[in-house]
N, C-alpha and C. Protein backbone atom coordinates (compact mmCIF):
# COMPACT_ATOMS: atom_id res chain seq x y z
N UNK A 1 -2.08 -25.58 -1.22
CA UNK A 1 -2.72 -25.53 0.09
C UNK A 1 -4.11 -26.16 -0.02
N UNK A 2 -4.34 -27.32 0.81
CA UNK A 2 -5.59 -27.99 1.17
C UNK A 2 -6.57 -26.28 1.04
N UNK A 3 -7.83 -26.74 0.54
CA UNK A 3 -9.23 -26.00 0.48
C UNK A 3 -8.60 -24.40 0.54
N UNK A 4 -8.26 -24.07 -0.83
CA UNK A 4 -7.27 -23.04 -0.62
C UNK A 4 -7.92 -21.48 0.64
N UNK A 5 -7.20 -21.08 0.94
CA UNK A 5 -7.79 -20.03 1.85
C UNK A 5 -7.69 -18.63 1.04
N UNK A 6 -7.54 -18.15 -0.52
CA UNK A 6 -7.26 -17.48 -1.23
C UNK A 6 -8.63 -17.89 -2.33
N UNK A 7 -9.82 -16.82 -2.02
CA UNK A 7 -10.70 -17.15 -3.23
C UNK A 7 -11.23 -15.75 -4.05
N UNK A 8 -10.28 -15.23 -3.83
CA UNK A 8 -10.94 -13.31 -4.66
C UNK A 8 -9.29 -13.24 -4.59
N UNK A 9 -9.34 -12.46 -6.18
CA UNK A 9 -8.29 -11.35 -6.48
C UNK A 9 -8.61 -10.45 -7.17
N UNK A 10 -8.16 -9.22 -6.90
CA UNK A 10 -8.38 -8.10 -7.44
C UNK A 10 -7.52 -7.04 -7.86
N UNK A 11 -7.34 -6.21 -8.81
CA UNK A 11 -6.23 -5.39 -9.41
C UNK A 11 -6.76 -4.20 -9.52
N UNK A 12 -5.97 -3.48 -8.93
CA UNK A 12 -6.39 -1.54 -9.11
C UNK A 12 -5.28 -0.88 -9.77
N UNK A 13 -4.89 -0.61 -10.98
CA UNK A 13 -4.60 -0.17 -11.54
C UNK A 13 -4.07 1.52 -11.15
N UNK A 14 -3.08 2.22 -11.83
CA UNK A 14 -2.84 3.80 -11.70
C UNK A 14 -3.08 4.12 -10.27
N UNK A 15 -1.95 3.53 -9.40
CA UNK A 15 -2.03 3.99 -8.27
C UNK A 15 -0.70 4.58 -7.64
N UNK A 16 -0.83 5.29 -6.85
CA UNK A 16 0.38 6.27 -6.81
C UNK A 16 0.44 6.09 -5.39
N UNK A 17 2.00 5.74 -4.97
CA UNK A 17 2.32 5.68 -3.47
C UNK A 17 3.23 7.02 -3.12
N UNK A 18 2.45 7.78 -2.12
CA UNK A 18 2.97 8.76 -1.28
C UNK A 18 3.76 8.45 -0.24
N UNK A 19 4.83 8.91 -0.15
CA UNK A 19 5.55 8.92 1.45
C UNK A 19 5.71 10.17 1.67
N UNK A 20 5.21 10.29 3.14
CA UNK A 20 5.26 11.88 4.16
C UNK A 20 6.56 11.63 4.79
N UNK A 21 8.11 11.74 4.74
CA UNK A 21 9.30 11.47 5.41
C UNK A 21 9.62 12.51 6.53
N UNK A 22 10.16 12.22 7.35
CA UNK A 22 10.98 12.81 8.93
C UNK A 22 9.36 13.71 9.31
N UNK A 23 8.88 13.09 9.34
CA UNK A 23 7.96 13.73 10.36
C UNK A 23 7.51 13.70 11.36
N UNK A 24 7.37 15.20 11.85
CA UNK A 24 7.53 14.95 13.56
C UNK A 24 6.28 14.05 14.03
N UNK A 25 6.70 13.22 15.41
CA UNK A 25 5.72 12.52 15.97
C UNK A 25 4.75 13.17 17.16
N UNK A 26 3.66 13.32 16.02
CA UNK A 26 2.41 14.72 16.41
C UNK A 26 1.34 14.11 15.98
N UNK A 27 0.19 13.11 16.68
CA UNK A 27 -1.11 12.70 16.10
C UNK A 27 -1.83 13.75 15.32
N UNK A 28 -1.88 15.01 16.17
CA UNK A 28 -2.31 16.19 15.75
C UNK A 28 -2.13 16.65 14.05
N UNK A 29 -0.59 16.66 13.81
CA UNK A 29 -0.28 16.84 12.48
C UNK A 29 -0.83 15.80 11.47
N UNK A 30 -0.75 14.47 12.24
CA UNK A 30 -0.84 13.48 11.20
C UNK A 30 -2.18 13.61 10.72
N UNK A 31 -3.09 13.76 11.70
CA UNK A 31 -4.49 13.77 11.68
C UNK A 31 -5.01 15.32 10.88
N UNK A 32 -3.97 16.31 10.54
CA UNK A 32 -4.38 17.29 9.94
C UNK A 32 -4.04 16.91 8.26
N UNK A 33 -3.41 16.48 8.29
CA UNK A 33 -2.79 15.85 7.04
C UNK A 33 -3.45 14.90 6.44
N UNK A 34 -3.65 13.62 7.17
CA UNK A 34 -4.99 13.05 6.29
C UNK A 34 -6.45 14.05 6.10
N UNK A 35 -6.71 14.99 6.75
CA UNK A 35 -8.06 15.40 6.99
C UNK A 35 -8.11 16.63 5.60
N UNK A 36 -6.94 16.93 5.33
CA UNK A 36 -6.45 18.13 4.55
C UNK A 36 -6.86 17.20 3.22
N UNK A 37 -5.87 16.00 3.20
CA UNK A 37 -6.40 15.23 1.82
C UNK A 37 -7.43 14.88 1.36
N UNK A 38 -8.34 14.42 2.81
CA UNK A 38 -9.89 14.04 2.67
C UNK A 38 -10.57 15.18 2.04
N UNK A 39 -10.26 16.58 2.47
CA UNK A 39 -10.85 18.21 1.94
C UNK A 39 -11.14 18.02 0.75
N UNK A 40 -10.11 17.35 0.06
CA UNK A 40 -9.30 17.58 -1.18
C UNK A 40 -10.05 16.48 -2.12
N UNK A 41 -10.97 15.87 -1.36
CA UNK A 41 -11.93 14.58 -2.09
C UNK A 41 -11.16 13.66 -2.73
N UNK A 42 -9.91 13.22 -2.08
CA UNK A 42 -8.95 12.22 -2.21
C UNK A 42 -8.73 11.18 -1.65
N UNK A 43 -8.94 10.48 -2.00
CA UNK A 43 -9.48 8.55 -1.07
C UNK A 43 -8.12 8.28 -1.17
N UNK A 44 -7.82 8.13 0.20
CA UNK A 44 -6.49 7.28 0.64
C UNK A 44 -6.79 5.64 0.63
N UNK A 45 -6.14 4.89 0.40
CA UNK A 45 -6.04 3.34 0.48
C UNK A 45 -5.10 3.12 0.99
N UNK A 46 -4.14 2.34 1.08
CA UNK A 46 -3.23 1.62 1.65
C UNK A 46 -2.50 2.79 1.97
N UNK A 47 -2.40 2.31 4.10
CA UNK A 47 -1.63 2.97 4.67
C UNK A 47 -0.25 2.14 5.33
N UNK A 48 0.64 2.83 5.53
CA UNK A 48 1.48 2.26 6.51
C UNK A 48 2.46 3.33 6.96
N UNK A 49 2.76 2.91 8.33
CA UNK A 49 3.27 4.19 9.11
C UNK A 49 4.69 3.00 9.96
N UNK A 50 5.54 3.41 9.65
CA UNK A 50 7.16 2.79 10.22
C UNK A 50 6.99 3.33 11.78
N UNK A 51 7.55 2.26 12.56
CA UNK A 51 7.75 2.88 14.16
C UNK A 51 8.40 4.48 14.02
N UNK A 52 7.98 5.06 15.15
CA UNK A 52 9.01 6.35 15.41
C UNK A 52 10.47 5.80 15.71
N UNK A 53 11.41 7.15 15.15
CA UNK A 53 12.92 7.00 15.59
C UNK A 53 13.24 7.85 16.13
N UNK A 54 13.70 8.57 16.95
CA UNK A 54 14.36 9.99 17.16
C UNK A 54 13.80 10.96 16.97
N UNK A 55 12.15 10.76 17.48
CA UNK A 55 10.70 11.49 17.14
C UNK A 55 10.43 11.63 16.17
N UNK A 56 11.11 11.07 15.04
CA UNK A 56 10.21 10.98 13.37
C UNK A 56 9.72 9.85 13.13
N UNK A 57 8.78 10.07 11.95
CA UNK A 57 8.48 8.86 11.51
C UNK A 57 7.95 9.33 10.38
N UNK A 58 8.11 8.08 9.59
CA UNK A 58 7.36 8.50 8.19
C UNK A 58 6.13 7.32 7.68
N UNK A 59 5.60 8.35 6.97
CA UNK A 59 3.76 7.57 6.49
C UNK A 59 4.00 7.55 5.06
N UNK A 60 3.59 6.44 4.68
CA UNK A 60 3.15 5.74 3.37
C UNK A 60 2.26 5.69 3.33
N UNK A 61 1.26 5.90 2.47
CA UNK A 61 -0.30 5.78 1.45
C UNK A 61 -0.13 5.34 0.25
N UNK A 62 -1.45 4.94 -0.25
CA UNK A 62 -1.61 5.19 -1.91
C UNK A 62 -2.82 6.10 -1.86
N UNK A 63 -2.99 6.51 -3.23
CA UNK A 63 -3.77 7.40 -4.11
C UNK A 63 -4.16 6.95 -5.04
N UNK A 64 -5.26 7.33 -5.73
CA UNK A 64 -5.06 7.33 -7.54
C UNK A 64 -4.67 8.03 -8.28
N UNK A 65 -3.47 7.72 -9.31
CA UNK A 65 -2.28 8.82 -9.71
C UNK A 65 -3.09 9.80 -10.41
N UNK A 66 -4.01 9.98 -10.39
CA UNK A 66 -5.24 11.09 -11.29
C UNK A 66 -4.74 12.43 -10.16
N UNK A 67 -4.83 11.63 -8.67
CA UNK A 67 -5.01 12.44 -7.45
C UNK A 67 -3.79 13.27 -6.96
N UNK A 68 -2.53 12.52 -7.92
CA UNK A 68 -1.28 13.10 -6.88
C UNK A 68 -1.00 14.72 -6.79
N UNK A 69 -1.12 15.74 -7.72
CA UNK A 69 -0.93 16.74 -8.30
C UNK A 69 -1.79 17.50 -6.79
N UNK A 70 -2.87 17.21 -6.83
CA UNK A 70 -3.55 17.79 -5.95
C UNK A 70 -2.95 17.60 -4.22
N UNK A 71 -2.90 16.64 -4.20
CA UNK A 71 -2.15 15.94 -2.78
C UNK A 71 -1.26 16.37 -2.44
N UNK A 72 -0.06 16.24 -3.96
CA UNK A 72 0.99 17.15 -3.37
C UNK A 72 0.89 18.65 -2.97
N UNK A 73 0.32 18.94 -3.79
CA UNK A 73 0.04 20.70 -3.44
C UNK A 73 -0.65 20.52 -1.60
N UNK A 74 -1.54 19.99 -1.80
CA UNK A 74 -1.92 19.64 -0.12
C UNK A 74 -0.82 19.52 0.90
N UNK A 75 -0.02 18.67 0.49
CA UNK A 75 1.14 18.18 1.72
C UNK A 75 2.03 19.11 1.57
N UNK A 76 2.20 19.93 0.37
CA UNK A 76 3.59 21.03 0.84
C UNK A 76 2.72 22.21 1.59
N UNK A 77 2.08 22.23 1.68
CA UNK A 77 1.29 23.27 2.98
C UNK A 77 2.44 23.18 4.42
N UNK A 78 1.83 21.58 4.53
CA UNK A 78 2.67 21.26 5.97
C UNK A 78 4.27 21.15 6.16
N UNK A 79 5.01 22.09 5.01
CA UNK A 79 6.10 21.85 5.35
C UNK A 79 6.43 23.08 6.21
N UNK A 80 5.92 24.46 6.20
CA UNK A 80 6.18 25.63 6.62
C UNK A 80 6.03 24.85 8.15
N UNK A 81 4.78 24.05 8.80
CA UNK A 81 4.96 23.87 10.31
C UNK A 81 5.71 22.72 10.21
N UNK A 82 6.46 22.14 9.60
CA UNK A 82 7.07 20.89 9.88
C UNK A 82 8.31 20.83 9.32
N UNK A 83 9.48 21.89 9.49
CA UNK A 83 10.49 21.75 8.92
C UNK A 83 11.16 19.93 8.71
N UNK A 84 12.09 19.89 7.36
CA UNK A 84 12.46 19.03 7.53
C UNK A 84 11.73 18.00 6.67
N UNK A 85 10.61 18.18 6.48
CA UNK A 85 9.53 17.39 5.83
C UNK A 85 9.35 17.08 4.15
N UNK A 86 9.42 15.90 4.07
CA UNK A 86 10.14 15.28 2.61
C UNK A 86 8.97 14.69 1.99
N UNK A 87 8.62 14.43 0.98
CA UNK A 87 7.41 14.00 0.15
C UNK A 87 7.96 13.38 -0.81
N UNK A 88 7.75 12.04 -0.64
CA UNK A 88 8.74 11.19 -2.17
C UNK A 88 7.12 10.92 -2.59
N UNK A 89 7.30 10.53 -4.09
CA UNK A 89 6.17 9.97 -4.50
C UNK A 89 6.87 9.09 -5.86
N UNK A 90 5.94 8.14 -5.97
CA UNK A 90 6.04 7.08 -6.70
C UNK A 90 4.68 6.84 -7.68
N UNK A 91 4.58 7.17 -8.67
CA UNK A 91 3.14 6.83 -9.53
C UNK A 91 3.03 5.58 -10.39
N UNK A 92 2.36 5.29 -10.98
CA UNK A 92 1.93 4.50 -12.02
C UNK A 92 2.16 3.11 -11.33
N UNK A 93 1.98 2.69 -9.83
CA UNK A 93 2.00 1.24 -9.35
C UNK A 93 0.36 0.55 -9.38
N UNK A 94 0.34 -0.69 -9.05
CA UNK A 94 -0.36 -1.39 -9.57
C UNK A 94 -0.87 -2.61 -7.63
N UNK A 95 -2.16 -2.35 -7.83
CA UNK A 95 -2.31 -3.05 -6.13
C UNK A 95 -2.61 -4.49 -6.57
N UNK A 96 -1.85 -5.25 -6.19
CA UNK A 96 -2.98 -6.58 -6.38
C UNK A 96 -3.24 -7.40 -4.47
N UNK A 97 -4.66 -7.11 -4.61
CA UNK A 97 -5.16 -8.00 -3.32
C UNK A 97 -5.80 -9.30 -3.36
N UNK A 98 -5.21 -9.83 -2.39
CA UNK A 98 -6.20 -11.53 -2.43
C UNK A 98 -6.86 -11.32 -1.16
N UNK A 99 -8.00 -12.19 -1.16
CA UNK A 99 -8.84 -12.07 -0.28
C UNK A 99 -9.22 -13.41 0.08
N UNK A 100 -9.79 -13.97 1.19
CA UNK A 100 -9.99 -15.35 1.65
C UNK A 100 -10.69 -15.38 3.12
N UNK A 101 -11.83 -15.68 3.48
CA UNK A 101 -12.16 -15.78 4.82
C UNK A 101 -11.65 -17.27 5.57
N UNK A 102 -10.67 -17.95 4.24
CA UNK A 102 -9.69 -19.11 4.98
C UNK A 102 -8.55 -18.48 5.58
N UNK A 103 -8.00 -17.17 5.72
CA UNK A 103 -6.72 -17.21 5.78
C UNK A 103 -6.59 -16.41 6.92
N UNK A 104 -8.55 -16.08 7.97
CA UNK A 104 -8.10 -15.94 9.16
C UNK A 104 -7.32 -16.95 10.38
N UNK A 105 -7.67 -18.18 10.00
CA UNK A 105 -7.14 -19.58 10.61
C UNK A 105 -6.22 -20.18 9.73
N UNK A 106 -5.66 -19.70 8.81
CA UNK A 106 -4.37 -20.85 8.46
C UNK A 106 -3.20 -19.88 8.14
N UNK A 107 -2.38 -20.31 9.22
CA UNK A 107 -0.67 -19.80 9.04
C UNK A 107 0.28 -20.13 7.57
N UNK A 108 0.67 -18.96 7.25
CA UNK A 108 1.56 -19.80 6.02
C UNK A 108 0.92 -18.42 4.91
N UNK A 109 -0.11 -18.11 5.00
CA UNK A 109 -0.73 -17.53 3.55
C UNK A 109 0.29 -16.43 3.07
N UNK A 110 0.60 -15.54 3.82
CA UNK A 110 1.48 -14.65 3.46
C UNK A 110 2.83 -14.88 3.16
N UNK A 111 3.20 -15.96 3.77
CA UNK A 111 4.57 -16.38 3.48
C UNK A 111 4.55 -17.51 2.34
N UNK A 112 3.47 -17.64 1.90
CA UNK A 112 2.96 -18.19 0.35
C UNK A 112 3.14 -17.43 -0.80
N UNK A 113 2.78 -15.87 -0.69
CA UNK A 113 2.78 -14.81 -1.76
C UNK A 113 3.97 -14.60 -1.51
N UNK A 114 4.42 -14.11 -0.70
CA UNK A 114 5.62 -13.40 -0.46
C UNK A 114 6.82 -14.67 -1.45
N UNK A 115 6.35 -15.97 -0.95
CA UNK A 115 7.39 -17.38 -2.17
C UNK A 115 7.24 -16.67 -3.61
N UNK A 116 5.49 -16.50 -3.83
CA UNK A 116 5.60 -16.71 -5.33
C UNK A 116 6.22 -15.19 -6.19
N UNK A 117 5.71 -14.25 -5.74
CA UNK A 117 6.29 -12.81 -5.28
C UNK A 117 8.19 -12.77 -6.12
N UNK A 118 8.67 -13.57 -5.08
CA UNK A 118 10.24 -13.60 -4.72
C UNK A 118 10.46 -14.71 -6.46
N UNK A 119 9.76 -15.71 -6.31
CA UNK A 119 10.59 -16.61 -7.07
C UNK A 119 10.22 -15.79 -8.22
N UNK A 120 8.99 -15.18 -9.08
CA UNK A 120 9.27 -14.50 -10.14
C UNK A 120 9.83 -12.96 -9.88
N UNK A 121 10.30 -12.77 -9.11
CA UNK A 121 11.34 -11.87 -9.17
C UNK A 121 10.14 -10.48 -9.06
N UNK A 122 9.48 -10.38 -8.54
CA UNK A 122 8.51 -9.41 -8.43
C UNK A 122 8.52 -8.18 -7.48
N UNK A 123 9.15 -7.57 -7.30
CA UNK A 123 8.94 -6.53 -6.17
C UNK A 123 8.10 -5.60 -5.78
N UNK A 124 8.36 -5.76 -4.26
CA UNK A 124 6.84 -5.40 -3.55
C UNK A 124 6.88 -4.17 -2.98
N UNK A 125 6.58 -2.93 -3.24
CA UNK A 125 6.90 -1.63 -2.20
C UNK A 125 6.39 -1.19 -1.59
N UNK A 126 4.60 -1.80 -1.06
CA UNK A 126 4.13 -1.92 0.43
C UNK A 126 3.25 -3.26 0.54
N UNK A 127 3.11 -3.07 1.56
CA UNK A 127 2.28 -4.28 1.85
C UNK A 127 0.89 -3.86 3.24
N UNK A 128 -0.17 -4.26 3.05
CA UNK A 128 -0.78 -4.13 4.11
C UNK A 128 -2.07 -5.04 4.00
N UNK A 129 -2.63 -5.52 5.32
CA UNK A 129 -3.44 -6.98 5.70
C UNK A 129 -4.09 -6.47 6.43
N UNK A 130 -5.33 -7.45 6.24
CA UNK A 130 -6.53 -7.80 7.65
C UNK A 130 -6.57 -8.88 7.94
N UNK A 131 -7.52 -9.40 8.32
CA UNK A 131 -7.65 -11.12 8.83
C UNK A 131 -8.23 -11.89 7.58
N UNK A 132 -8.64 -11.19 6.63
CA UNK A 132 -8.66 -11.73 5.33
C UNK A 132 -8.57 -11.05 3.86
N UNK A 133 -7.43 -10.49 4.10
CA UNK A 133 -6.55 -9.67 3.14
C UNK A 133 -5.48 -9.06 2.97
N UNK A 134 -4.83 -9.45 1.94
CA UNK A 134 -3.72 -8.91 1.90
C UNK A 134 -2.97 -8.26 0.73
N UNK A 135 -2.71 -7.03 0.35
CA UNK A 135 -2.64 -6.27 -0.88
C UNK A 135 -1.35 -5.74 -1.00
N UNK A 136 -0.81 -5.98 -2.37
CA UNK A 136 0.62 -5.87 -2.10
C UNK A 136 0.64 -4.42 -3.29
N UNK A 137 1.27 -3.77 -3.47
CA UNK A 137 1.76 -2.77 -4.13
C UNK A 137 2.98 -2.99 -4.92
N UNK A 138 2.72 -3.23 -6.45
CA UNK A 138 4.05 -3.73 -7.02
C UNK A 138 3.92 -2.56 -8.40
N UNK A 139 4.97 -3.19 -9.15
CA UNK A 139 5.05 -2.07 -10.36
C UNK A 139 4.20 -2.58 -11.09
N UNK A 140 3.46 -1.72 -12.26
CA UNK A 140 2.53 -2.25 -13.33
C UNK A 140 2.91 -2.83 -14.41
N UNK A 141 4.03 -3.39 -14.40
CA UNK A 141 4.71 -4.22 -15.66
C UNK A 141 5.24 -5.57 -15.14
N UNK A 142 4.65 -5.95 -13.54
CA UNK A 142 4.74 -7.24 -12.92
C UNK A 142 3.19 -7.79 -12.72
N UNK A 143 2.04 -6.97 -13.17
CA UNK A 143 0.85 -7.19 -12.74
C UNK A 143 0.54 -8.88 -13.28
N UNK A 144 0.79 -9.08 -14.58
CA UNK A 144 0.10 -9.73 -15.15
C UNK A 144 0.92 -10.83 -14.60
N UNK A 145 2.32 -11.41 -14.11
CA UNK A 145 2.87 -12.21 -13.55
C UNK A 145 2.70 -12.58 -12.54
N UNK A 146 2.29 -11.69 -11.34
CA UNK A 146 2.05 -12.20 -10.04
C UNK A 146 0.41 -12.47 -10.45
N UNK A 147 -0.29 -11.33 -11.36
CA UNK A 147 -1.98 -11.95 -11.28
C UNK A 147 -1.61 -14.07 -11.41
N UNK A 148 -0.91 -14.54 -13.04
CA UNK A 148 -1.37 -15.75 -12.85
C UNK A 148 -0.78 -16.57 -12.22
N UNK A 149 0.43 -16.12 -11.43
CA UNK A 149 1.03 -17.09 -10.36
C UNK A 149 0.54 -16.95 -9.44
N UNK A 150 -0.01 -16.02 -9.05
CA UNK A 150 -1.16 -16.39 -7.70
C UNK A 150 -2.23 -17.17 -7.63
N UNK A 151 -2.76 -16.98 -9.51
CA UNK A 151 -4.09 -17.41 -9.49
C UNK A 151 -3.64 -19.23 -9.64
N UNK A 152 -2.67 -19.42 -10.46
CA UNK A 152 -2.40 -21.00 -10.35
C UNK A 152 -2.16 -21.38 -8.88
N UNK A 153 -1.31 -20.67 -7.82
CA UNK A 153 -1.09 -21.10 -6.91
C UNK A 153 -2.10 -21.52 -5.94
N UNK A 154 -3.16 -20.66 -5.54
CA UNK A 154 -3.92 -21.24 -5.08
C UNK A 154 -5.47 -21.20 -5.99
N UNK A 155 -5.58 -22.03 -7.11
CA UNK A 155 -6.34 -22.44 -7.88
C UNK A 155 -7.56 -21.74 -8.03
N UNK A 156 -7.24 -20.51 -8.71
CA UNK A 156 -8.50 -19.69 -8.86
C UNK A 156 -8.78 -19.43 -10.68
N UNK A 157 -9.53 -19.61 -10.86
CA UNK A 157 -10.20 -18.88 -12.20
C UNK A 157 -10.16 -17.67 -12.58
């Protein structure tokens, strides 16, 4: 890509993805639930929340896997008001974000990673963006593969 729009990458290490499953669609709850974790002096990062279905929906976060032990104990609180309510967790993943104040104006960037991503066979188990970022959540034994195929791809040091 001309004047690449990809000039920062960064890797966070020991990070643990939470999913809150079938939960009812209640701002109220949701908002007690992050606020319960915040109590808990636990920095959420990457969120993502799936449309509602049939009044559920479920929320994805990360953590730092230092944090999960505590979190979980936090979130099984809310199962007594939230029958039904499932807590998968996933530890030891690995964030890598690129960053670029080119890639508020040029189409293509994400469907750039997502190429290099796919062709080394890398899998991604969240994803979340701004207007100049985008951080993918993969396992920690793909870190060092997507770090230098990204970094060759769009020519970073």
């Amino acid at each position: 890509m001309a004047g690449t729009p990809v000039t920062d990458i960064s890797v966070t290490y020991n990070v643990a993805l939470v999913t809150v499953d079938n939960l009812p669609v209640d701002m109220k709850l949701v908002s007690d639930i992050f606020n319960s974790i915040a109590g808990q002096n636990i920095n959420i990062d990457m969120i993502n929340q799936a449309p509602p279905y049939r009044g559920r929906v479920n929320i994805s976060f990360t953590i730092p896997s230092d944090d999960l032990v505590r979190a979980i104990s936090t979130l099984n609180t809310f199962k007594k008001n939230a029958p039904g309510l499932k807590i998968e967790v996933d530890a030891q993943n690995t964030k890598l974000s690129v960053f670029g104040e080119g890639m508020k104006n040029l189409p293509g960037v994400a469907a750039k990673l997502f190429t290099i991503l796919a062709q080394n066979g890398i899998d991604v188990k969240l994803v979340t963006t701004s207007e100049v970022d985008i951080s993918f959540l993969i396992y920690e034994k793909d870190v060092d593969t997507a770090l230098s195929a990204t970094k060759k791809e769009f020519q970073i040091e």
